[in-house]
Each structure stands twice: as structure tokens, then as C-alpha cells.
C-alpha atoms as a PDB file:
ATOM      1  CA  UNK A   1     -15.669 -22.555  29.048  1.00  0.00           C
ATOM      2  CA  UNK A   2     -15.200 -19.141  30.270  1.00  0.00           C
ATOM      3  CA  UNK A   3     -13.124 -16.076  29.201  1.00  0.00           C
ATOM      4  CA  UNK A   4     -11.451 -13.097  31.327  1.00  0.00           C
ATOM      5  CA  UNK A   5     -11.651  -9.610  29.810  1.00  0.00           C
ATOM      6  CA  UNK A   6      -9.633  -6.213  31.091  1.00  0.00           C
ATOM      7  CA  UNK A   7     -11.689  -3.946  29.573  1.00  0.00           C
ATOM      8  CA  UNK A   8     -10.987  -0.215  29.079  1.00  0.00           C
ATOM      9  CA  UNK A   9     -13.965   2.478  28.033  1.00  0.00           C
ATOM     10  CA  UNK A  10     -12.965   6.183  27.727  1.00  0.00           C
ATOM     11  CA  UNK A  11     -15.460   8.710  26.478  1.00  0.00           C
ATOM     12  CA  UNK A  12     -14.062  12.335  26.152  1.00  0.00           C
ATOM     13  CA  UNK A  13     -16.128  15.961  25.550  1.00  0.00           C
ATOM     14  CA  UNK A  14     -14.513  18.903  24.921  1.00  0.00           C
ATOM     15  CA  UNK A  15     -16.709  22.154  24.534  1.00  0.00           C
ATOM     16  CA  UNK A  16     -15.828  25.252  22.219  1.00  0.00           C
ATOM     17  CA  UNK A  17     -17.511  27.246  25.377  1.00  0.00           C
ATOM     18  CA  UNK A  18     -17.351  26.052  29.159  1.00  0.00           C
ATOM     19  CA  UNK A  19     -20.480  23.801  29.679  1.00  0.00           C
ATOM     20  CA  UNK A  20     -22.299  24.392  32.868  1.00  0.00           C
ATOM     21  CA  UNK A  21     -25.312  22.489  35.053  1.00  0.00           C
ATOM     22  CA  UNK A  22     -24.302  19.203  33.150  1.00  0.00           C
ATOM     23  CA  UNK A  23     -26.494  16.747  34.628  1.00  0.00           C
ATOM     24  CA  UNK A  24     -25.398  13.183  33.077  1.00  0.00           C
ATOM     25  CA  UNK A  25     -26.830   9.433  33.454  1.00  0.00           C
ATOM     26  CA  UNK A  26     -24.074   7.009  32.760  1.00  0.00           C
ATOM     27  CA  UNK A  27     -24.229   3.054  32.317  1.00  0.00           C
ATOM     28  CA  UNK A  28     -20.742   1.563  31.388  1.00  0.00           C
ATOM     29  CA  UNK A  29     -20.163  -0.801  34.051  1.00  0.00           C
ATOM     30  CA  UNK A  30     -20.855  -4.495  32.396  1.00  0.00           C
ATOM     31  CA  UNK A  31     -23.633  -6.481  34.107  1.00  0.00           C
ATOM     32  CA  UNK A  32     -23.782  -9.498  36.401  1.00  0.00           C
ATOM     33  CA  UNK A  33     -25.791 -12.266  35.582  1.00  0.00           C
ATOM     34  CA  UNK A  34     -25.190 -15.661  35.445  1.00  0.00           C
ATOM     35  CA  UNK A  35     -23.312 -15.765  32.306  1.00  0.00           C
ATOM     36  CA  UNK A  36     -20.977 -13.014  33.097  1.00  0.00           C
ATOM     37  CA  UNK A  37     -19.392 -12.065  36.504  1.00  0.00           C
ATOM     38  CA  UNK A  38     -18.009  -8.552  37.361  1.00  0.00           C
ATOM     39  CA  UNK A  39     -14.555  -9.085  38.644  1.00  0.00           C
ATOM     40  CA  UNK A  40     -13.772  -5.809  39.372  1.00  0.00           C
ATOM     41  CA  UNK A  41     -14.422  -2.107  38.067  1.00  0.00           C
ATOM     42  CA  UNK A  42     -14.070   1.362  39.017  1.00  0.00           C
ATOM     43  CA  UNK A  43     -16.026   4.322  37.209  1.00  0.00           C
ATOM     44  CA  UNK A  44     -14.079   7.707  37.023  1.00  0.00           C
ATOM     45  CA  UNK A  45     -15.150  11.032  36.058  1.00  0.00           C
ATOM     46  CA  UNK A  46     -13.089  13.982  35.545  1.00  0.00           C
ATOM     47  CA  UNK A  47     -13.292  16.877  36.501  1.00  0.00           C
ATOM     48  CA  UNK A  48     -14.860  15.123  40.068  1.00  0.00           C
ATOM     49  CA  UNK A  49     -18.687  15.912  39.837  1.00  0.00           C
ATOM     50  CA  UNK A  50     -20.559  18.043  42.481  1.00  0.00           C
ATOM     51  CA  UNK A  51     -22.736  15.142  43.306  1.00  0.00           C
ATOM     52  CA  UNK A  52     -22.776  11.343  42.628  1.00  0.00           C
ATOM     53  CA  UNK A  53     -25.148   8.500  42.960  1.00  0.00           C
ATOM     54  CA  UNK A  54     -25.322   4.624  41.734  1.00  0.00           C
ATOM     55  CA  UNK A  55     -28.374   2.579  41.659  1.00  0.00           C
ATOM     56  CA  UNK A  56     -29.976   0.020  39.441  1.00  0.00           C
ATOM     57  CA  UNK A  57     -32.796   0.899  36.741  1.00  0.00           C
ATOM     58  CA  UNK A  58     -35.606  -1.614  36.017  1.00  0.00           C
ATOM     59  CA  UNK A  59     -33.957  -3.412  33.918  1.00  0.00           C
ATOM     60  CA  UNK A  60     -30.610  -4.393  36.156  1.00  0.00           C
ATOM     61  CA  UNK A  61     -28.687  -1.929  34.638  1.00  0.00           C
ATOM     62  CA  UNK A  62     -26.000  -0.156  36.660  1.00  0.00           C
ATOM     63  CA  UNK A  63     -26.928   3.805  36.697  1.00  0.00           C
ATOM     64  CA  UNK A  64     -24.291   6.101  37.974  1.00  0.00           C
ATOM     65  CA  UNK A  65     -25.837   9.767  37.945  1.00  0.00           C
ATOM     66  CA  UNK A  66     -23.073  13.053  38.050  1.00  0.00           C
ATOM     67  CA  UNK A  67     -23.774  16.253  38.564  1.00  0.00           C
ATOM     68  CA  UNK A  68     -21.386  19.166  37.546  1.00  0.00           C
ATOM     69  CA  UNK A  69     -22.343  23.011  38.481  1.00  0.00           C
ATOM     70  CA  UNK A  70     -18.943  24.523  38.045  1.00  0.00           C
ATOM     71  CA  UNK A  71     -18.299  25.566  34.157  1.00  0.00           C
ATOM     72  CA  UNK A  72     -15.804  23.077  32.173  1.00  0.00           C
ATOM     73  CA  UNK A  73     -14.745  22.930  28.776  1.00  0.00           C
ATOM     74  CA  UNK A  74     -13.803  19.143  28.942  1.00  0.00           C
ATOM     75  CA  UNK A  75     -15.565  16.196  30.738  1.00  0.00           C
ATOM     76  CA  UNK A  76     -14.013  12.445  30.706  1.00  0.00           C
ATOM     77  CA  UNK A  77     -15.730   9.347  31.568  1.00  0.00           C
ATOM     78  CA  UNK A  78     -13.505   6.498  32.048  1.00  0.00           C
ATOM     79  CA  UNK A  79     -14.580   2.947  33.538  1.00  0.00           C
ATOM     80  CA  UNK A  80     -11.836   0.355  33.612  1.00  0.00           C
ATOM     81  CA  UNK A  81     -12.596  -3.285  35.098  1.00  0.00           C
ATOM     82  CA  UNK A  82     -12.236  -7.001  34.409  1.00  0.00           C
ATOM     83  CA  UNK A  83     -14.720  -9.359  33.675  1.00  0.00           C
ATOM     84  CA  UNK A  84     -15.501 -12.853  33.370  1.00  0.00           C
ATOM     85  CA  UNK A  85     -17.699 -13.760  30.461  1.00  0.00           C
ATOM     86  CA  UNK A  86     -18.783 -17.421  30.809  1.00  0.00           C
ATOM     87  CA  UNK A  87     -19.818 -19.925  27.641  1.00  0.00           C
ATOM     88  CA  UNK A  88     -23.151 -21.475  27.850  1.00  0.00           C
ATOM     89  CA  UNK A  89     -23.889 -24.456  25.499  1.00  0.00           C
ATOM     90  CA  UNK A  90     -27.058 -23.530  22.940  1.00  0.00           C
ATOM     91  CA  UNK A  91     -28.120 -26.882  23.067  1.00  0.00           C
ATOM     92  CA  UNK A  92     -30.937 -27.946  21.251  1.00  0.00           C
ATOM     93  CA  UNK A  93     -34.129 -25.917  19.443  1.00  0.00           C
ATOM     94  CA  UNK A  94     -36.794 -26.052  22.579  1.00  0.00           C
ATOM     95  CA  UNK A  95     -38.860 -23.205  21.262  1.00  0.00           C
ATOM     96  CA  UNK A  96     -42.071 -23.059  20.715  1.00  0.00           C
ATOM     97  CA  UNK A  97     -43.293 -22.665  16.653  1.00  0.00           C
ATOM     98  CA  UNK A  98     -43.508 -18.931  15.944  1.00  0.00           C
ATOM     99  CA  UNK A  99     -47.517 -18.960  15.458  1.00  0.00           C
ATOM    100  CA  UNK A 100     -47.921 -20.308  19.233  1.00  0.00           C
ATOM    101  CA  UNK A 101     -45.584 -18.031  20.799  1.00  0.00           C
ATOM    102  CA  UNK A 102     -48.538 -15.230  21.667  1.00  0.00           C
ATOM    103  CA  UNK A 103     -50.382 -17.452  23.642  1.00  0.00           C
ATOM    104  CA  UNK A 104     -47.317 -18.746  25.475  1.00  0.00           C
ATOM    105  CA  UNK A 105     -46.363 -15.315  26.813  1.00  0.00           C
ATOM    106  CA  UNK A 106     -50.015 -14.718  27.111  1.00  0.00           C
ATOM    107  CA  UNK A 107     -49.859 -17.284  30.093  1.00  0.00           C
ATOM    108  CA  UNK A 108     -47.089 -14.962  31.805  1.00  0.00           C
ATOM    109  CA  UNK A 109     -48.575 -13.646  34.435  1.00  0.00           C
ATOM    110  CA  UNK A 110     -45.218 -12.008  35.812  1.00  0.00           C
ATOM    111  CA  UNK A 111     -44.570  -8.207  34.719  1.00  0.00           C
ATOM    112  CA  UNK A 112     -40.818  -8.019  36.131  1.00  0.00           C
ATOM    113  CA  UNK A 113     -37.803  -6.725  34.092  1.00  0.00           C
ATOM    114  CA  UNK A 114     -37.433 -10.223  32.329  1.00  0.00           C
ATOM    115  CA  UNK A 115     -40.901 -10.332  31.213  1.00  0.00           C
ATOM    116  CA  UNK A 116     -41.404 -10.195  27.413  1.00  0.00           C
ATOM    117  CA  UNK A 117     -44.574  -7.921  27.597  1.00  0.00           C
ATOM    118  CA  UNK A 118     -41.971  -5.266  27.874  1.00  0.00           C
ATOM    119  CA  UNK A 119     -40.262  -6.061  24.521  1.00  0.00           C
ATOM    120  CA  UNK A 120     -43.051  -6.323  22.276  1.00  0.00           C
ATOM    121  CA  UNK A 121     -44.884  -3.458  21.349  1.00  0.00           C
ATOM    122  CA  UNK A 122     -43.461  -0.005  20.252  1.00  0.00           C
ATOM    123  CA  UNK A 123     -40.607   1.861  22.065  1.00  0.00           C
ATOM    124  CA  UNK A 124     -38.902   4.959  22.024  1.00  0.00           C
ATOM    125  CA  UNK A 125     -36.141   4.357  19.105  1.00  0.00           C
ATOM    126  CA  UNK A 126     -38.276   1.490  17.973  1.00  0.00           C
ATOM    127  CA  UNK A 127     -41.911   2.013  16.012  1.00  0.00           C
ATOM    128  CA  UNK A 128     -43.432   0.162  13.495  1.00  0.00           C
ATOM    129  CA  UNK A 129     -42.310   0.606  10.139  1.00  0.00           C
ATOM    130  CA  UNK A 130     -44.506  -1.304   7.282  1.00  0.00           C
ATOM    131  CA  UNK A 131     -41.443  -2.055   5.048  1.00  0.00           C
ATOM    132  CA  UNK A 132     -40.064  -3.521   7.843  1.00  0.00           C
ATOM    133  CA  UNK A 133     -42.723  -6.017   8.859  1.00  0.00           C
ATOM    134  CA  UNK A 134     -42.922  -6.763   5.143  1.00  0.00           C
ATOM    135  CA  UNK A 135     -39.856  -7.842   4.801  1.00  0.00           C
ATOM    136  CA  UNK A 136     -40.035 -10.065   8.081  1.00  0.00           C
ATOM    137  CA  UNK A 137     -42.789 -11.390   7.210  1.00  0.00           C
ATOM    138  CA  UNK A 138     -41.029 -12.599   3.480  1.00  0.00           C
ATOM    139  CA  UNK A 139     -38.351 -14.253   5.777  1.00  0.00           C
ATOM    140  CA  UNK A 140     -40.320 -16.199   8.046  1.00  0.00           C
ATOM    141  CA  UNK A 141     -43.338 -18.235   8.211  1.00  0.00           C
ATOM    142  CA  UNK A 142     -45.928 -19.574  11.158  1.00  0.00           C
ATOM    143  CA  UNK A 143     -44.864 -23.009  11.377  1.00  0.00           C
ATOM    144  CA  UNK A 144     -41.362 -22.418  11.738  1.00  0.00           C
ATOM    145  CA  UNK A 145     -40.049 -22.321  15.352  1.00  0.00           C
ATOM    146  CA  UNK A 146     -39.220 -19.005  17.140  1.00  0.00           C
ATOM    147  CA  UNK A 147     -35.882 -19.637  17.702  1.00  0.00           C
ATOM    148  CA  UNK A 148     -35.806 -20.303  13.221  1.00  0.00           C
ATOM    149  CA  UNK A 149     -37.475 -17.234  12.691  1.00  0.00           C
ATOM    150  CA  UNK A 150     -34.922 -15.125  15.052  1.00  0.00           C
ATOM    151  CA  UNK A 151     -32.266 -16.955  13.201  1.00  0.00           C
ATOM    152  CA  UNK A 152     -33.884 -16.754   9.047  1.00  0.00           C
ATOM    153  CA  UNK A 153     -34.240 -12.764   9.987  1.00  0.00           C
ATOM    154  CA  UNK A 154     -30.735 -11.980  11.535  1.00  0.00           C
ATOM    155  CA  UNK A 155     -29.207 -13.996   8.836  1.00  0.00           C
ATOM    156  CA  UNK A 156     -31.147 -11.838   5.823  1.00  0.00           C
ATOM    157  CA  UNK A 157     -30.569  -8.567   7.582  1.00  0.00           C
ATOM    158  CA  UNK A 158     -26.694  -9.515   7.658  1.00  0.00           C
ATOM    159  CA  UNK A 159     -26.725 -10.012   3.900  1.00  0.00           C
ATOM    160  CA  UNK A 160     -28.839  -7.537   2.931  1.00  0.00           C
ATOM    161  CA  UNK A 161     -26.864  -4.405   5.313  1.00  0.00           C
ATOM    162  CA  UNK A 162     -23.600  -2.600   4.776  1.00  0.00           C
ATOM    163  CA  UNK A 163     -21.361  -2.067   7.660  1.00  0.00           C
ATOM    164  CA  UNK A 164     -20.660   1.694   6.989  1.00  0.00           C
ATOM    165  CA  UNK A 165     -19.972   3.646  10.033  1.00  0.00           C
ATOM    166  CA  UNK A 166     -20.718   6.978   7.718  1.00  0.00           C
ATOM    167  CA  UNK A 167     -23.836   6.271   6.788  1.00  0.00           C
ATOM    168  CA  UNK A 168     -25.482   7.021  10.258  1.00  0.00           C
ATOM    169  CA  UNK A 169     -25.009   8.845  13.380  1.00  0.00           C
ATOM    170  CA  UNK A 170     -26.609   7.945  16.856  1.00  0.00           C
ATOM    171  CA  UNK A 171     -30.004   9.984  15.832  1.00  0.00           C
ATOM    172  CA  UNK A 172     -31.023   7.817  12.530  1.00  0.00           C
ATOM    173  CA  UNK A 173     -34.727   6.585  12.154  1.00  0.00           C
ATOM    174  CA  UNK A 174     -34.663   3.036  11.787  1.00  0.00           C
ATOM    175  CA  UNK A 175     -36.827   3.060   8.610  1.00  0.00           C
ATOM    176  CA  UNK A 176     -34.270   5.467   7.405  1.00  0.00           C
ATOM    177  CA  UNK A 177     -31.567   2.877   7.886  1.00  0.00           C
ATOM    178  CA  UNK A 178     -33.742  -0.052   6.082  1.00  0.00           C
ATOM    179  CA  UNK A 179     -34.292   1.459   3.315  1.00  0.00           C
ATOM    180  CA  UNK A 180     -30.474   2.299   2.258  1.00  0.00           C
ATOM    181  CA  UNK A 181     -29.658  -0.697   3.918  1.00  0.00           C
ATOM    182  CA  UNK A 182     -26.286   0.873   5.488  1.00  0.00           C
ATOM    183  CA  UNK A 183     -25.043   1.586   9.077  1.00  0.00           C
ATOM    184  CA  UNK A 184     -23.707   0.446  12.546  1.00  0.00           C
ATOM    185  CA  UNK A 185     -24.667  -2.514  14.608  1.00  0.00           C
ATOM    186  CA  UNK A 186     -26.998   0.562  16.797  1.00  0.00           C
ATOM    187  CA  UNK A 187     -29.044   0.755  13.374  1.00  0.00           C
ATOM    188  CA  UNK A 188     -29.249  -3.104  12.283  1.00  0.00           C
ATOM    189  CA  UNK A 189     -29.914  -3.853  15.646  1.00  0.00           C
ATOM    190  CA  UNK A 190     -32.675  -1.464  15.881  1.00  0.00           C
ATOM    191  CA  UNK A 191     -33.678  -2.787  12.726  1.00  0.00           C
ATOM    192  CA  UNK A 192     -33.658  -6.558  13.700  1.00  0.00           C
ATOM    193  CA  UNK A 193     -35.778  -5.723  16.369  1.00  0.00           C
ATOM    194  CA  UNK A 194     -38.393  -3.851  14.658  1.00  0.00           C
ATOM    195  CA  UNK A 195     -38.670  -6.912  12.402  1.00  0.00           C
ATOM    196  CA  UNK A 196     -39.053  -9.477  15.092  1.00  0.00           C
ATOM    197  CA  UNK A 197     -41.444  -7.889  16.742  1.00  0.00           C
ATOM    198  CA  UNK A 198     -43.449  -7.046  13.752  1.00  0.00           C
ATOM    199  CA  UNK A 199     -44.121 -11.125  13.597  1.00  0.00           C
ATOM    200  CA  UNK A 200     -44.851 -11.473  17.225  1.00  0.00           C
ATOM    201  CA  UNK A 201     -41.386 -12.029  18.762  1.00  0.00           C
ATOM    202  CA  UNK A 202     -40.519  -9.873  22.015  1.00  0.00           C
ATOM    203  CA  UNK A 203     -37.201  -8.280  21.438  1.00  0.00           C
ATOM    204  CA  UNK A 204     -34.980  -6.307  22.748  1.00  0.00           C
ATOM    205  CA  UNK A 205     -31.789  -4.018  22.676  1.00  0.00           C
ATOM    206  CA  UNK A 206     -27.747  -4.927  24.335  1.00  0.00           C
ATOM    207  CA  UNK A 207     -25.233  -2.598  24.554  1.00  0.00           C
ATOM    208  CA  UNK A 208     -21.560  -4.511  25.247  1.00  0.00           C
ATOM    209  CA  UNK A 209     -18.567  -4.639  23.406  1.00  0.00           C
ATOM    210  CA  UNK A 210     -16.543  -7.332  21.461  1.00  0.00           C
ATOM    211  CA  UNK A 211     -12.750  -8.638  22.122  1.00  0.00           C
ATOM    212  CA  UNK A 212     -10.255  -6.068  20.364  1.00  0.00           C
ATOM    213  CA  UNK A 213      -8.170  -9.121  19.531  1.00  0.00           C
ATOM    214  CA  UNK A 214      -9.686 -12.376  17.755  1.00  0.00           C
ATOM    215  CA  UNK A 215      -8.699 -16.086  18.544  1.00  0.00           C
ATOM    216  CA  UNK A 216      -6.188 -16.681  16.050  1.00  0.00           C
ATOM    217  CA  UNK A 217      -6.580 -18.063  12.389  1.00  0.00           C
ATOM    218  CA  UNK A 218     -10.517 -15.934  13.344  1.00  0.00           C
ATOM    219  CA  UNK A 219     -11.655 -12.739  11.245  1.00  0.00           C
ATOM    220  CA  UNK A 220     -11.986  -9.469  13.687  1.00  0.00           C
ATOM    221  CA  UNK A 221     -15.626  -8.782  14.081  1.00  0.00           C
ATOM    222  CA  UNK A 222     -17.904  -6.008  13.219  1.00  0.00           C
ATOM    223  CA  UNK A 223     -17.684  -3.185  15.708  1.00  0.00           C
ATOM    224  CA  UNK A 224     -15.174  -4.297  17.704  1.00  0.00           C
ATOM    225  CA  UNK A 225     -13.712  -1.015  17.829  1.00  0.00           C
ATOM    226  CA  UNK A 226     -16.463   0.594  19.679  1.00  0.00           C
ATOM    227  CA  UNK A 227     -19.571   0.278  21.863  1.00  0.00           C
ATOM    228  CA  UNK A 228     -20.939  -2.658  20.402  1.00  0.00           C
ATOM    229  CA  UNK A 229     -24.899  -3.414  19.966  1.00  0.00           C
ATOM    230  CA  UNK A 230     -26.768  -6.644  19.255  1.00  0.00           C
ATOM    231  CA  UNK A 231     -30.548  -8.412  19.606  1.00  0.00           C
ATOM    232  CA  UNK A 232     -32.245 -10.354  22.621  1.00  0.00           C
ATOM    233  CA  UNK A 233     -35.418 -12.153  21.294  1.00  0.00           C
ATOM    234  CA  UNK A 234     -37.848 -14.253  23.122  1.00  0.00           C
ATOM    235  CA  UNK A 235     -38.432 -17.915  22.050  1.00  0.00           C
ATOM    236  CA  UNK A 236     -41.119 -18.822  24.357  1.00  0.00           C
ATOM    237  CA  UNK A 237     -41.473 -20.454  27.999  1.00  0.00           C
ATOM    238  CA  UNK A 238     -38.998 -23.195  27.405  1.00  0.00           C
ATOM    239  CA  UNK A 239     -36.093 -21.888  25.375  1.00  0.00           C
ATOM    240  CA  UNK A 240     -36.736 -18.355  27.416  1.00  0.00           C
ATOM    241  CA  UNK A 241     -34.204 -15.472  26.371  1.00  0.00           C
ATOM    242  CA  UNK A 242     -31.778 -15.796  23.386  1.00  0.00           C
ATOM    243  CA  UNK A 243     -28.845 -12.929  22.319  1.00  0.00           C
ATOM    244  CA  UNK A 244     -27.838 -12.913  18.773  1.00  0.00           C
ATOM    245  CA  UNK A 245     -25.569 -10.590  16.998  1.00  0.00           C
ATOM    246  CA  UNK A 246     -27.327  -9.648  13.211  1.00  0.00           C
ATOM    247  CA  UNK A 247     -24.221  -6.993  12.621  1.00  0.00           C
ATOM    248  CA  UNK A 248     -21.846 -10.193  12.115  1.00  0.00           C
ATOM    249  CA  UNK A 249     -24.455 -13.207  11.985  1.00  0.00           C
ATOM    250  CA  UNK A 250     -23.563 -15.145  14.913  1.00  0.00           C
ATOM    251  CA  UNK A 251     -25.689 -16.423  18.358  1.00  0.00           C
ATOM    252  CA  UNK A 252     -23.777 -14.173  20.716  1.00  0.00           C
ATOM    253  CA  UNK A 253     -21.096 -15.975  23.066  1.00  0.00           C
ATOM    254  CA  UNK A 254     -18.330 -15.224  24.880  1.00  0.00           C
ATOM    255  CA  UNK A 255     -16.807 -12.956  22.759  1.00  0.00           C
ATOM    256  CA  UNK A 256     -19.599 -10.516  23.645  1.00  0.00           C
ATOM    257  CA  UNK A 257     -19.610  -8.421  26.601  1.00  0.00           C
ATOM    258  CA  UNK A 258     -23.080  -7.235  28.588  1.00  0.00           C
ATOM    259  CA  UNK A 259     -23.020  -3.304  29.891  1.00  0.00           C
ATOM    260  CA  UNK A 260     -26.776  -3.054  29.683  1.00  0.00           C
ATOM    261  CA  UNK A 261     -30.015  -4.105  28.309  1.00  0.00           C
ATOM    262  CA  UNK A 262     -33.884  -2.450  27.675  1.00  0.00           C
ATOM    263  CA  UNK A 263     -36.394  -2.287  24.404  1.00  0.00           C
ATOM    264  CA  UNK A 264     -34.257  -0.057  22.695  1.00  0.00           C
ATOM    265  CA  UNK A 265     -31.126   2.433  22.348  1.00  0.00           C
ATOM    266  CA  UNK A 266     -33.004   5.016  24.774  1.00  0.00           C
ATOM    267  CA  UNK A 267     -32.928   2.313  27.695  1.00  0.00           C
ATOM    268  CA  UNK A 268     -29.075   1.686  27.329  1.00  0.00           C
ATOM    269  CA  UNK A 269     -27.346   4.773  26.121  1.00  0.00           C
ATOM    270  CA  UNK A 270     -24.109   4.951  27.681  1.00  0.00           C
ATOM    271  CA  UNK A 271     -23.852   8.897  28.327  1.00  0.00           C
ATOM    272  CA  UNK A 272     -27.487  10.313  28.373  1.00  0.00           C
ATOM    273  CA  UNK A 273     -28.030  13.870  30.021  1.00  0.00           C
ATOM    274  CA  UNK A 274     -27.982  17.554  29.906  1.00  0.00           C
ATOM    275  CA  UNK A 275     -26.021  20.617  29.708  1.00  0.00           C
ATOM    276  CA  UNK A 276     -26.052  24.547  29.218  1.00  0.00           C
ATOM    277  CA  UNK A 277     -23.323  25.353  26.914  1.00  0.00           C
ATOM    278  CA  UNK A 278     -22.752  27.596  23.271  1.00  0.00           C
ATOM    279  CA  UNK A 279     -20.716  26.553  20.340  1.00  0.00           C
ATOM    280  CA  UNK A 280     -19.361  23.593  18.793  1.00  0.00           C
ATOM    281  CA  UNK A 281     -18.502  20.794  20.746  1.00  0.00           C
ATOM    282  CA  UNK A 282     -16.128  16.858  19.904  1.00  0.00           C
ATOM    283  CA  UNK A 283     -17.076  13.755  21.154  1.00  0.00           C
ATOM    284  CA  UNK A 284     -14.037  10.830  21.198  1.00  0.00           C
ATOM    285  CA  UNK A 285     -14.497   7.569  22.404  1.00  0.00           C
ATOM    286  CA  UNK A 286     -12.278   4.639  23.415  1.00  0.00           C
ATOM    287  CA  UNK A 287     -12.377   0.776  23.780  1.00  0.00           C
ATOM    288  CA  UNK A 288     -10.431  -1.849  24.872  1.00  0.00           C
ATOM    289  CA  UNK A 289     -11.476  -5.345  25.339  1.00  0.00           C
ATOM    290  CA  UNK A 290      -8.312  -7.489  26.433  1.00  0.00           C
ATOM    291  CA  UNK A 291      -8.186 -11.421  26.573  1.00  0.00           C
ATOM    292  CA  UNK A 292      -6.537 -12.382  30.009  1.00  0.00           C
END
């Protein structure tokens, strides 16, 4: 089974005082991989940058770098596409039990962007946190299998958090968001992760978005309005890479759309850069994610 998308994302600055020497790293085109085909897409910024250049980060991300020199009190980023998000059966448990999963990736001797040596020990966003590990480790126990324990801690962190998109802003400390239990999918994702790891599961971040509209007689999801976030966890040699979404307690599918991947928030930011400007400045953001 597979699903078309036209997807829409518009992200909109306006600055109190003309911003000059912007220099901005963008990644809002969706990825290809074998569960998900690019269609089509085109990435727009206005006002035109001075300079422009796409490549691919480590991780298969697509990276489009701008460069403005010419003062501007508003910049747009607007990427517009259509993409093919294909189902893939979950079939049956093949992972490894959780206390056997170090010395399975211990065997990896490969160190590419799919390895999960990269997902396992601290990252930027992403440090260890001793309530944290506690709680993971109250949730989950050695003999259970990996894929269990990914599933026993995304379930517990979706009963235990608050959806509250005032609680947080892009900046909160994970530890911050664990212990009042409130935020987005970026902080419960962030969170999930910190917890998996703490018991020895490589983990990592997504950055996508949801369909806008649900399949009828279905509830609308969690952060479907938005930039959505969710979990990648590592279940050993067999079962390999799995995505689940803790924000709405589901294995992700194909209502879930890729845009990038890394070990945390830092790796996948949609607009990361920098700017010399004064005063106060608005940030609005729009999605669209449209069943064909």
C-alpha cells in the first residue's frame, strides 16, 4: 500500500530592523529512501539569495545553503512538492532481547550514516539525564526484546506527557521537559530518545510531518499542524532500524512523512543559520500535507 502527498511548507521572518549577512542552512525537502519516493519538489526563497548551494550531509539529508548580503526585513522559505510515502508490513518481532543488543552492534564493523554507533551515546540536544534513565529503566527489563522495550517506553512516555504546545519553545532542556511532563513531539521525542539510549538502545531523531486530513471515522493526530518529530531506535542486526511516533503512540507508517534524520534536533533543524540584525523579530510557519 502506498500513499501520495502534495505537501506545502512555508516558513516566514519578518525583522523589526533590516537583517543583513544572513547566512542560512535549510533542510525541508522530504527524503528518498526506499519507503518514500520524491515525486517532485521545488525549494523557493524570497527575496532570491546572493548565493545558493545543495548537497547532502552525512546523514542523507538534503542541505540547501542561502546566502543574503543585501539588508531585508522579511525572508520566506517555501518548498512545495509531492511525495509518495509507501507502507511496509512490520511483520513479526525479529529483534534481538534488549540485554544482547550491545554485543550485536559491537560486531558492526561499518561506521556509515546507518550505523548505530552514531545514535548511542550523548549528542548535542540529547545528554544524559538520571531521572530519565530511571524511569527507563522502571519500564523495561533485560530479557525483554528490543523491539518490546522501544515499544513499553514510547507507550509510558505517551501516557505520562501532555501535548501542550505552550509549555516549550524550540530551546527547552530535555530534563526540563521530563520533569513537568508537558510539550511538543520536538520535546517527547527528545525525551524518548534519551530514555532508550540510557538502556542501551541506539536512537535517533526524524523531522517529517503528518497528513492535515485523517482517513475518515480516524482521530487527527498530534502535531499535524506543524513540523512534526518522532523516534528511530535500533533493534539489532536482524530487525535493523524501526520509526515510532511516542507523541501519539503508534509504529510510524504512511501517514508520516521523512524531511530528515540525525541523533538529535541539531542534525535536522529545518532553518539553522545566522544573521546581523537589532530588534524584535516573528517567526510564522505553515503546513500542508494533502492526500492525492
Amino acid at each position: 500500500m502506498s500513499q501520495l502527498y502534495d505537501i506545502t511548507l512555508a516558513i516566514h521572518y519578518r525583522y523589526q530592523n533590516p537583517a543583513r549577512s544572513a547566512r542560512t542552512l535549510l533542510r525541508m525537502q522530504p527524503l528518498n529512501r526506499p519507503d518514500q519516493r520524491l515525486v517532485s519538489g521545488l525549494l523557493t526563497i524570497d527575496p532570491a539569495p546572493a548565493t545558493r548551494r545543495d548537497w547532502t550531509d552525512f546523514f542523507g539529508n538534503a542541505i540547501c545553503e542561502v546566502a543574503h548580503d543585501a539588508p531585508t526585513d522579511r525572508l520566506t522559505f517555501r518548498y512545495s512538492g509531492r511525495v509518495e510515502r509507501i507502507g511496509v508490513p512490520e511483520g513479526l518481532d525479529l529483534s534481538c532481547p534488549l540485554a544482547a543488543l550491545g554485543q550485536e552492534m559491537a560486531e558492526i564493523g561499518d561506521l556509515g550514516p546507518g550505523a548505530p554507533h552514531h545514535f548511542i551515546g550523548a549528542s548535542e540536544r540529547v545528554q544524559p539525564v538520571p531521572e530519565i534513565t530511571a524511569f527507563a529503566r522502571a519500564v523495561t527489563a533485560p530479557a525483554m526484546s528490543a523491539l518490546t522495550a522501544v515499544q513499553a517506553i514510547s507507550r509510558q512516555m505517551h501516557a505520562e506527557f501532555d501535548f501542550d504546545p505552550t509549555a516549550t519553545d524550540v530551546r527547552t532542556d530535555p530534563a526540563e521537559a521530563f520533569r513537568n511532563r508537558r510539550g511538543v513531539c520536538q520535546d517527547i521525542s527528545h525525551v524518548t530518545i534519551a530514555a532508550l539510549r540510557a538502556v542501551g538502545i541506539p536512537a535517533g531523531y526524524v523531522s517529517g510531518f503528518l497528513r492535515t486530513v485523517p482517513p475518515e471515522g480516524k482521530p487527527r493526530l498530534e502535531g499535524a499542524d506543524a513540523m512534526h518529530a518522532w523516534v528511530r531506535a535500533w533493534c539489532g542486526t536482524e530487525l535493523g532500524w524501526v520509526q515510532i511516533d511516542p507523541t501519539n503512540d503508534m509504529r510510524v507508517g504512511t501517514d508520516h512523512v521523512m524531511v530528515a534524520l540525525g541523533r538529535d534536533y541539531a542534525d535536522v533543524a529545518p532553518v539553522r543559520g545566522t544573521l546581523t540584525s537589532a530588534g524584535a523579530h516573528d517567526t510564522r510557519h505553515h503546513v500542508d500535507v494533502v492526500p492525492v
